[in-house]
Protein backbone atom coordinates (compact mmCIF):
# COMPACT_ATOMS: atom_id res chain seq x y z
CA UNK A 1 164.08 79.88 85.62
CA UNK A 2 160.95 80.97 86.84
CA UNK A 3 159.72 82.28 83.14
CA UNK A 4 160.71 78.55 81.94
CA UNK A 5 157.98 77.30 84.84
CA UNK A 6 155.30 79.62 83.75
CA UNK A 7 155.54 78.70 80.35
CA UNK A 8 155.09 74.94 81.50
CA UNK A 9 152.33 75.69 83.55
CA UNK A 10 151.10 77.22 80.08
CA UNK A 11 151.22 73.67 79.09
CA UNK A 12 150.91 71.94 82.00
CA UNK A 13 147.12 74.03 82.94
CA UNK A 14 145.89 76.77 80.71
CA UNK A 15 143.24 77.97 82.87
CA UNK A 16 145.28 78.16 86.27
CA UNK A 17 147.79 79.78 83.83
CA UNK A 18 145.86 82.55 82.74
CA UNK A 19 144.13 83.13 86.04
CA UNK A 20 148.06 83.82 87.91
CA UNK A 21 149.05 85.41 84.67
CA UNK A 22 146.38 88.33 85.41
CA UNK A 23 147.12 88.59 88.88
CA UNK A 24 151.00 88.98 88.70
CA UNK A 25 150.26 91.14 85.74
CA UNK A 26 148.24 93.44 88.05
CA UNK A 27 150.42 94.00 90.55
CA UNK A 28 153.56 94.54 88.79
CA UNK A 29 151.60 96.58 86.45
CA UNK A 30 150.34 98.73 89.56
CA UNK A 31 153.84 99.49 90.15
CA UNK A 32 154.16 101.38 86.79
CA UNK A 33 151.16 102.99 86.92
CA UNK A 34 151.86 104.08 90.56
CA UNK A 35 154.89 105.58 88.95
CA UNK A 36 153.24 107.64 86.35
CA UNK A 37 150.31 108.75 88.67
CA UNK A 38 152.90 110.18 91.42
CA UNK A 39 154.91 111.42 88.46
CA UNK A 40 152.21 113.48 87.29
CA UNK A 41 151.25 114.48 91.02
CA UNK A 42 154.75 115.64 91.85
CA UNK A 43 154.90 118.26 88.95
CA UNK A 44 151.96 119.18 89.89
CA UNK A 45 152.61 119.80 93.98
CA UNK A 46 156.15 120.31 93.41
CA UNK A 47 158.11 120.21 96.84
CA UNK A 48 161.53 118.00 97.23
CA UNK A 49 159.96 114.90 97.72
CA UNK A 50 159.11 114.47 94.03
CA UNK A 51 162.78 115.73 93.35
CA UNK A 52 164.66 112.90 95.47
CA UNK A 53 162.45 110.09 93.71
CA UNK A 54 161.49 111.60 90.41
CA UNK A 55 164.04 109.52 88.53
CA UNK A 56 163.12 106.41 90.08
CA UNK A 57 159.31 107.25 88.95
CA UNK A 58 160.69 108.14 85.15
CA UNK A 59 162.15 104.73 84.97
CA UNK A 60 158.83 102.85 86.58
CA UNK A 61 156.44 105.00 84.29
CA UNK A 62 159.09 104.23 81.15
CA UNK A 63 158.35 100.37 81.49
CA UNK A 64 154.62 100.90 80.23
CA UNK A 65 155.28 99.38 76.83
CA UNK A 66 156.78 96.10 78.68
CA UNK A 67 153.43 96.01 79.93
CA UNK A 68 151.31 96.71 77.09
CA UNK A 69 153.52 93.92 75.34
CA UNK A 70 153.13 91.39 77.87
CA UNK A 71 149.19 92.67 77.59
CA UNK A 72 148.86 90.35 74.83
CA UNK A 73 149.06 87.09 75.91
CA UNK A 74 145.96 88.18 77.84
CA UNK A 75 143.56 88.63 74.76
CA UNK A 76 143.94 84.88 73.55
CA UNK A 77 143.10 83.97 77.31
CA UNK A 78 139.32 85.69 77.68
CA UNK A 79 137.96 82.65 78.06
CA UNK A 80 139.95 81.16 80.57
CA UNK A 81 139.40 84.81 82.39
CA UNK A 82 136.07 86.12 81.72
CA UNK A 83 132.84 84.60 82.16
CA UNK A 84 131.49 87.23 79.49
CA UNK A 85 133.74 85.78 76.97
CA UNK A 86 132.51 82.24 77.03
CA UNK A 87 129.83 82.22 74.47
CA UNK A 88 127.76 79.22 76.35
CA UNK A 89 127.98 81.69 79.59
CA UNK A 90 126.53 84.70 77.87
CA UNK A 91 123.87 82.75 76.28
CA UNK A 92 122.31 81.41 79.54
CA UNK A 93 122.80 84.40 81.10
CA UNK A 94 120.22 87.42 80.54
CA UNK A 95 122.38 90.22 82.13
CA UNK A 96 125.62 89.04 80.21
CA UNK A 97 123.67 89.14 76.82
CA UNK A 98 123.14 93.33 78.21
CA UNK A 99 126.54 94.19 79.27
CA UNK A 100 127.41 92.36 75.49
CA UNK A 101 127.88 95.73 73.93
CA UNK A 102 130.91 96.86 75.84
CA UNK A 103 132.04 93.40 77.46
CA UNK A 104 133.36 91.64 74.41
CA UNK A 105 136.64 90.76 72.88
CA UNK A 106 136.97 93.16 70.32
CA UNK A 107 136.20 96.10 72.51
CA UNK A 108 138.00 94.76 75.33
CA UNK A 109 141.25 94.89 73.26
CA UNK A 110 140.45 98.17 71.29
CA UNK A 111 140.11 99.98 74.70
CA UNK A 112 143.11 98.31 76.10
CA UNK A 113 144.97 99.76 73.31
CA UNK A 114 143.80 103.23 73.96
CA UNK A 115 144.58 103.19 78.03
CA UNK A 116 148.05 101.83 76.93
CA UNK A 117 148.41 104.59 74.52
CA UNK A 118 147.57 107.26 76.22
CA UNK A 119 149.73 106.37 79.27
CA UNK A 120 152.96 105.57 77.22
CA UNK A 121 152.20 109.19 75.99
CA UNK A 122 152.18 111.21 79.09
CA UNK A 123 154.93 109.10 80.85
CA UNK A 124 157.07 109.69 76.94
CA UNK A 125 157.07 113.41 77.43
CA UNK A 126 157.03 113.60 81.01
CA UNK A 127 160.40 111.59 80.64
CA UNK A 128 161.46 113.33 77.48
CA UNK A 129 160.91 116.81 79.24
CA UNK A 130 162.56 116.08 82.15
CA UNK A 131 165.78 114.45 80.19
CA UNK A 132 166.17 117.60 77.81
CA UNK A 133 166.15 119.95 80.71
CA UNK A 134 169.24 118.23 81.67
CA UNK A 135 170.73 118.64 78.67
CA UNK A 136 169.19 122.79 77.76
CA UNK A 137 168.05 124.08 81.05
CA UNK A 138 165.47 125.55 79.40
CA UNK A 139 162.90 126.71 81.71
CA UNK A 140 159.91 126.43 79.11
CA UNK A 141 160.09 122.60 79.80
CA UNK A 142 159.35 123.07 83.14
CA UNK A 143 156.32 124.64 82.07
CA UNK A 144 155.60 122.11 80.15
CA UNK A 145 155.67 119.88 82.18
CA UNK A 146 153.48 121.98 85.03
CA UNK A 147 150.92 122.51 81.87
CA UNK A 148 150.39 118.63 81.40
CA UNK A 149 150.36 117.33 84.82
CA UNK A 150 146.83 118.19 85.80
CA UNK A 151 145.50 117.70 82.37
CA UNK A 152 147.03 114.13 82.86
CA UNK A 153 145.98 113.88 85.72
CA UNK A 154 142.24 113.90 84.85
CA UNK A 155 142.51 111.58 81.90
CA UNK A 156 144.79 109.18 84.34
CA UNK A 157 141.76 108.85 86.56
CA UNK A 158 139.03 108.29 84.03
CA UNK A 159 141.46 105.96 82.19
CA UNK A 160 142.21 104.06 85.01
CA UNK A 161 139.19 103.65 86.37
CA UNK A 162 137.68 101.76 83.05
CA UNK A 163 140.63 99.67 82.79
CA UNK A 164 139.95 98.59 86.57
CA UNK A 165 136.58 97.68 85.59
CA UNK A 166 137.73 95.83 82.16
CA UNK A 167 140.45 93.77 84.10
CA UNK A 168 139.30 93.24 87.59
CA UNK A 169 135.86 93.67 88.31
CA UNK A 170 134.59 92.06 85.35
CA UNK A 171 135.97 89.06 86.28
CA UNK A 172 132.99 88.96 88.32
CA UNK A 173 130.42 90.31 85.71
CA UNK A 174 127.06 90.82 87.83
CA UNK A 175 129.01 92.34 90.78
CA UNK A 176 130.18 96.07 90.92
CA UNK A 177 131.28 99.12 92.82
CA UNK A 178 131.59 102.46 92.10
CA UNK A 179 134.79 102.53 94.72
CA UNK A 180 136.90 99.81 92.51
CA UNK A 181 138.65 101.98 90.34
CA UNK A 182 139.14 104.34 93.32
CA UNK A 183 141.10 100.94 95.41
CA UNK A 184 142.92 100.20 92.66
CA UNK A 185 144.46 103.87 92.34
CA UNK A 186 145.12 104.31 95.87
CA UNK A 187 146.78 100.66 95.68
CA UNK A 188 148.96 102.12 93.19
CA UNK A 189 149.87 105.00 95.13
CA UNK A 190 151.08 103.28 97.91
CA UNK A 191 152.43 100.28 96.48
CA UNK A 192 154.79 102.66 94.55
CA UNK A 193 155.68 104.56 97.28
CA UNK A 194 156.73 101.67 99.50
CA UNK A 195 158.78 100.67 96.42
CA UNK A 196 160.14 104.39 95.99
CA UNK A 197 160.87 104.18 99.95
CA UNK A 198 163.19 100.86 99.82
CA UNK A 199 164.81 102.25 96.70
CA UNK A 200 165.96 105.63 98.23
CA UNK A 201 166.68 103.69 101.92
CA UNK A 202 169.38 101.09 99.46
CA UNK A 203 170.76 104.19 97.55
CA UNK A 204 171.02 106.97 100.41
CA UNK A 205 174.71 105.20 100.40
CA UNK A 206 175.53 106.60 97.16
CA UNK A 207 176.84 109.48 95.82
CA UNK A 208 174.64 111.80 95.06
CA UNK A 209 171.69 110.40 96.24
CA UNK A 210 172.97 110.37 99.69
CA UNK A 211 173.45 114.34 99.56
CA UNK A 212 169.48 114.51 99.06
CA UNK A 213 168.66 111.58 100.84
CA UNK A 214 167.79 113.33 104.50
CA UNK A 215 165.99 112.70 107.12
CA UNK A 216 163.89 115.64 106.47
CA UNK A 217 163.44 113.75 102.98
CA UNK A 218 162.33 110.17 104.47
CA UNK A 219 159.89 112.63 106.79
CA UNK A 220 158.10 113.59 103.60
CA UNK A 221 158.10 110.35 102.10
CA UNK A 222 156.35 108.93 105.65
CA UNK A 223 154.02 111.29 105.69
CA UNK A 224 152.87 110.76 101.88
CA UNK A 225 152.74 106.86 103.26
CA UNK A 226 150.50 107.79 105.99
CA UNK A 227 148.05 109.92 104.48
CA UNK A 228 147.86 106.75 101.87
CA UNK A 229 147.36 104.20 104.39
CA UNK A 230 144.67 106.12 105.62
CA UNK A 231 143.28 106.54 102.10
CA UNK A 232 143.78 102.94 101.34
CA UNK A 233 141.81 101.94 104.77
CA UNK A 234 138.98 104.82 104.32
CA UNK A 235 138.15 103.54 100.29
CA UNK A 236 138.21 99.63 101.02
CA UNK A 237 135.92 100.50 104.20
CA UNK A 238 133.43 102.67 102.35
CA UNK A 239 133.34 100.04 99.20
CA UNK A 240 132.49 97.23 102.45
CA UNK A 241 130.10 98.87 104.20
CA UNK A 242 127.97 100.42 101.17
CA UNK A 243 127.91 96.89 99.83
CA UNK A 244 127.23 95.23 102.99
CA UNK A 245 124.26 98.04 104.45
CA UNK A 246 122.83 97.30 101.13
CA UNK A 247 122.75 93.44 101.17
CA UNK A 248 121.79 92.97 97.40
CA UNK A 249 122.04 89.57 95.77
CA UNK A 250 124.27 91.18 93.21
CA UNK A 251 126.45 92.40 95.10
CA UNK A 252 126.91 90.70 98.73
CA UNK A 253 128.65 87.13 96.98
CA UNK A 254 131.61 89.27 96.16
CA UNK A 255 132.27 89.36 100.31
CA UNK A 256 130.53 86.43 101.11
CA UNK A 257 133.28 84.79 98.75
CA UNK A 258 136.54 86.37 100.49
CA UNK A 259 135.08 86.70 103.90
CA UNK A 260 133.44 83.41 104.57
CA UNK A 261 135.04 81.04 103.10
CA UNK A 262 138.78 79.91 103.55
CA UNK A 263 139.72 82.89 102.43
CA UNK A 264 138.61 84.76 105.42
CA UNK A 265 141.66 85.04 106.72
CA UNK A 266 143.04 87.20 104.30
CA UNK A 267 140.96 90.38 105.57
CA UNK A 268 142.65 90.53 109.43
CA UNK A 269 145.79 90.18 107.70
CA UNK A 270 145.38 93.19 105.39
CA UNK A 271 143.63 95.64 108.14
CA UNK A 272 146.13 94.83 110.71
CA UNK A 273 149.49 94.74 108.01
CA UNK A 274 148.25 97.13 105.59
CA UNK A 275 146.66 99.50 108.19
CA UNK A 276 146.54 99.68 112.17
CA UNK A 277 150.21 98.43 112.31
CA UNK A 278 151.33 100.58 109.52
CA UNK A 279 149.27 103.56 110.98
CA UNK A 280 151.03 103.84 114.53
CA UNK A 281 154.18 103.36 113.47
CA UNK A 282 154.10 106.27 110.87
CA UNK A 283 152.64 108.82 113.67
CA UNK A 284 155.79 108.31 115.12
CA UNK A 285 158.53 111.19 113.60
CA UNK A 286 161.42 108.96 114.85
CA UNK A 287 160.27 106.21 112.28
CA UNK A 288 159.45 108.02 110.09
CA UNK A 289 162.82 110.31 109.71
CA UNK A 290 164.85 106.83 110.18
CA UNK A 291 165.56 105.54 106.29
CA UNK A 292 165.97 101.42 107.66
CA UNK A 293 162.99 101.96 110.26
CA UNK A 294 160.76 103.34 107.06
CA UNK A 295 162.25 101.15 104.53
CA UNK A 296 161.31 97.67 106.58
CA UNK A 297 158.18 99.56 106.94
CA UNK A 298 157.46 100.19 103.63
CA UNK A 299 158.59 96.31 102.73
CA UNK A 300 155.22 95.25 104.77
CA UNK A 301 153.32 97.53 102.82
CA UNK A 302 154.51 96.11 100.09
CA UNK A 303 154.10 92.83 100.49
CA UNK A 304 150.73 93.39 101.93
CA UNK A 305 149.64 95.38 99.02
CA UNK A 306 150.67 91.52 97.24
CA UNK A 307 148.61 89.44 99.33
CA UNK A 308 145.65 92.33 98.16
CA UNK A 309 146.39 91.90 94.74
CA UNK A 310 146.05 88.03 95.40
CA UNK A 311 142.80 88.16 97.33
CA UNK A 312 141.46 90.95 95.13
CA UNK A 313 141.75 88.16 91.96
CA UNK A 314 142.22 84.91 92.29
CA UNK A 315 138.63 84.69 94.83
CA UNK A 316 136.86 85.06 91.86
CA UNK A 317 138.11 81.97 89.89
CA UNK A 318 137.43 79.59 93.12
CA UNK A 319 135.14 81.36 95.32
CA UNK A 320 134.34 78.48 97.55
CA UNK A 321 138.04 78.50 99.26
CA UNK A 322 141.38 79.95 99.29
CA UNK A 323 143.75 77.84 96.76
CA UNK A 324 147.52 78.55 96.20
CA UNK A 325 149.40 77.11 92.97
CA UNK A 326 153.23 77.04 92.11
CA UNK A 327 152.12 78.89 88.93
CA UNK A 328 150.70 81.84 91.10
CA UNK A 329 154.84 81.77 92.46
CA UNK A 330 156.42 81.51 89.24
CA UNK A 331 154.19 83.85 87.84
CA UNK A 332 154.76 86.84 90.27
CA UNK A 333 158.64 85.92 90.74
CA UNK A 334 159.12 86.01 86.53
CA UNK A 335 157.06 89.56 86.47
CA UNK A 336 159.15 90.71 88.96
CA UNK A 337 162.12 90.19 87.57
CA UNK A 338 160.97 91.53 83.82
CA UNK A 339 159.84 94.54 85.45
CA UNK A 340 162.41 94.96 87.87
CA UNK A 341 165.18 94.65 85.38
CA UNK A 342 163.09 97.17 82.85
CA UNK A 343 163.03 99.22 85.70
CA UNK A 344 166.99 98.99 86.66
CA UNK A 345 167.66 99.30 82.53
CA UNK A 346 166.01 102.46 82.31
CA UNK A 347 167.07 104.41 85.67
CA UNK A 348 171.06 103.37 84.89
CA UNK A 349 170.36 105.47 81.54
CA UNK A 350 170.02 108.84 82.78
CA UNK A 351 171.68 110.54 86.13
CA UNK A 352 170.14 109.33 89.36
CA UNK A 353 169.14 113.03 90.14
CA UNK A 354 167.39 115.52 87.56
CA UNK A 355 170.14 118.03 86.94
CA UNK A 356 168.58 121.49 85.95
CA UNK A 357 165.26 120.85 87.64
CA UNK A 358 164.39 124.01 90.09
CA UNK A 359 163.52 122.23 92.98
CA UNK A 360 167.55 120.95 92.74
CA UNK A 361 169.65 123.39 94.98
CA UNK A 362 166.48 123.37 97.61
CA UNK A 363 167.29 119.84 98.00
CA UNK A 364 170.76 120.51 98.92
CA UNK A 365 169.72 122.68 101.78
CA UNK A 366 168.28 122.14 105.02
CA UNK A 367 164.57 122.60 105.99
CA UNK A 368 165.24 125.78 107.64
CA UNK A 369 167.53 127.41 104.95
CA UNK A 370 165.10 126.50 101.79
CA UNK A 371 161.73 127.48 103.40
CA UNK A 372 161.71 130.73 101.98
CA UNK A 373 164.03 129.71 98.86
CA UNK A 374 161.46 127.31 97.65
CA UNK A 375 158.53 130.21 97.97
CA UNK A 376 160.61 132.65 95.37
CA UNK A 377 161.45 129.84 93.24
CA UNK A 378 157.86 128.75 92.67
CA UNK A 379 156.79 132.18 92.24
CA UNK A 380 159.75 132.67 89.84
CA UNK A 381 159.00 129.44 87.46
CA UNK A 382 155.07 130.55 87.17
CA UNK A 383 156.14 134.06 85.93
CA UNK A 384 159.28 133.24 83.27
């Protein structure tokens, strides 16, 4: 239903169509690359965190080529989008007629088509690996595995941070921040983690999630939320006050825009849902070892890290006040459910939990019992 009321908004209004096309796409798209970027971290760290939820991450990194599909539609909107692909825009505008040589269509798409394929390529062997050590036990996958993760982790970062600047900031062509590609990675983090919490806090009812599922489990997962609240609050200050010590004509109309107009009331919301509330509950261990307690927790944060995504975008199609359209609702809603059945499709594919990964019998045990299990274990992958 709702994809039959996008595409008549396609009809009914290009422009708005476009404009809540690219912010739905965002968001949901944050989701999977949330998934790949904590995928990568937790081979990296290790620890039973990443074991509980490393499943559910395989199956949100594995719905990259939805998104690079669904990327398409995109490239014959630019103009709707982008001021630096309306031709009358760039020619009355000196600085656009500069920036020409990397913001136009052609090279838009081209590096589109690179981030796309080189995240469908770690998440495809990250997955891959991880499904044939189910099946061989063969410890040189884990190696593998252990081998890519930081080496994908430094080309996740550079990638990402271009394709924040392609897709969001230059939607606002003179403005810019070194921080933006920073936000939009942190936003990932913890919009995927809020996700990951509610998932595990549904399935801890379920055999055998529900045997790894702990309290000591939902502990980790709080604290990972915390320390990316606080991340999330430290990188959106820092990108505020640099721009707003510095005062530059260039640069202040981006805040000016979603501070002090009608949307102004979009930033009390966000620092008090997205941070001080979320904040003092998670010092609390109570909260943060109880699975519902966390999991209506993390369902702010996620809908917070939505109304973001919404003031992060749509400000800079109608900067003089806050508007709302039903295709901004249908948009999100029909995402959702592409992604979310994507998602669902390729998590009821493979067992819930991996089966022959070494951090598997220390997630069986009890804090106190695996403490010095997990120590020999790590030791004892590095040196096969």
């Amino acid at each position: 239903m709702f994809l039959l009321l996008a595409v008549i908004g396609a009809f009914t209004n290009t422009a708005q169509f476009f404009e809540s096309y690219l912010f739905a796409y965002l968001f949901w798209f944050n989701l999977a690359m949330g998934s790949l970027g904590l995928l990568i971290l937790q081979h990296m760290t290790g620890g039973r965190w990443g074991y509980v939820i490393s499943r559910s991450l395989e199956a949100g990194a594995s719905t990259l080529p939805l998104f690079a599909v669904l990327f398409i539609p995109l490239l014959f909107g630019l103009e709707s989008i982008y001021p630096w692909a309306r031709p009358d825009e760039v020619a009355a505008n000196e600085i656009l007629q500069h920036k020409e040589a990397y913001l136009n269509a052609t090279f838009f798409a081209v590096r589109a088509a690179f981030y796309f394929a080189l995240w469908i390529a770690l998440a495809y062997f990250l997955t891959r690996w991880s499904r044939e050590l189910d099946r061989t036990n063969d410890p040189r996958l884990v190696r593998r595995m252990r081998v890519l993760a930081p080496i994908g982790a430094v080309l996740f970062v550079l990638s990402m941070t271009f394709a924040a600047v392609d897709w969001g900031m230059s939607l606002e062509p003179e403005w810019f921040s070194s921080i933006y590609g920073v936000l939009f990675m942190v936003s990932q983090a913890l919009s995927t983690m809020a996700f990951n919490v509610i998932v595990l806090w549904q399935l801890r009812r379920f055999h055998p999630v529900s045997d790894v599922a702990t309290h000591d489990r939902f502990h980790d997962l709080g604290k990972l939320m915390l320390a990316f609240t606080a991340l999330w609050m430290y990188v959106t200050y820092s990108q505020y006050i640099i721009i707003w010590s510095g005062n530059l004509a260039e640069e202040a109309p981006y805040y000016v825009s979603r501070g002090y107009s009608s949307w102004g009331f979009i930033p009390p919301l966000l620092i008090t849902g997205q941070f001080v509330l979320p904040l003092l509950l998670l010092f609390s261990r109570p909260i943060k070892r109880n699975a519902a307690y966390l999991g209506i927790l993390a369902g702010l944060v996620f809908v917070m890290q939505l109304l973001q995504m919404f003031w992060l975008i749509l400000p800079a199609f109608y900067p003089d006040g806050f508007t709302i359209s039903w295709i901004n609702i249908a948009l999100i809603l029909a995402f959702g459910g592409l992604w979310l059945g994507g998602y669902l499709y390729m998590y009821n594919r493979y067992p819930p939990l991996p089966l022959n990964d070494p951090r598997r019998a220390l997630a069986f045990l009890g804090d106190a019992h695996a403490a010095h299990s997990e120590v020999a274990t790590h030791t004892a992958a590095h040196t096969d």
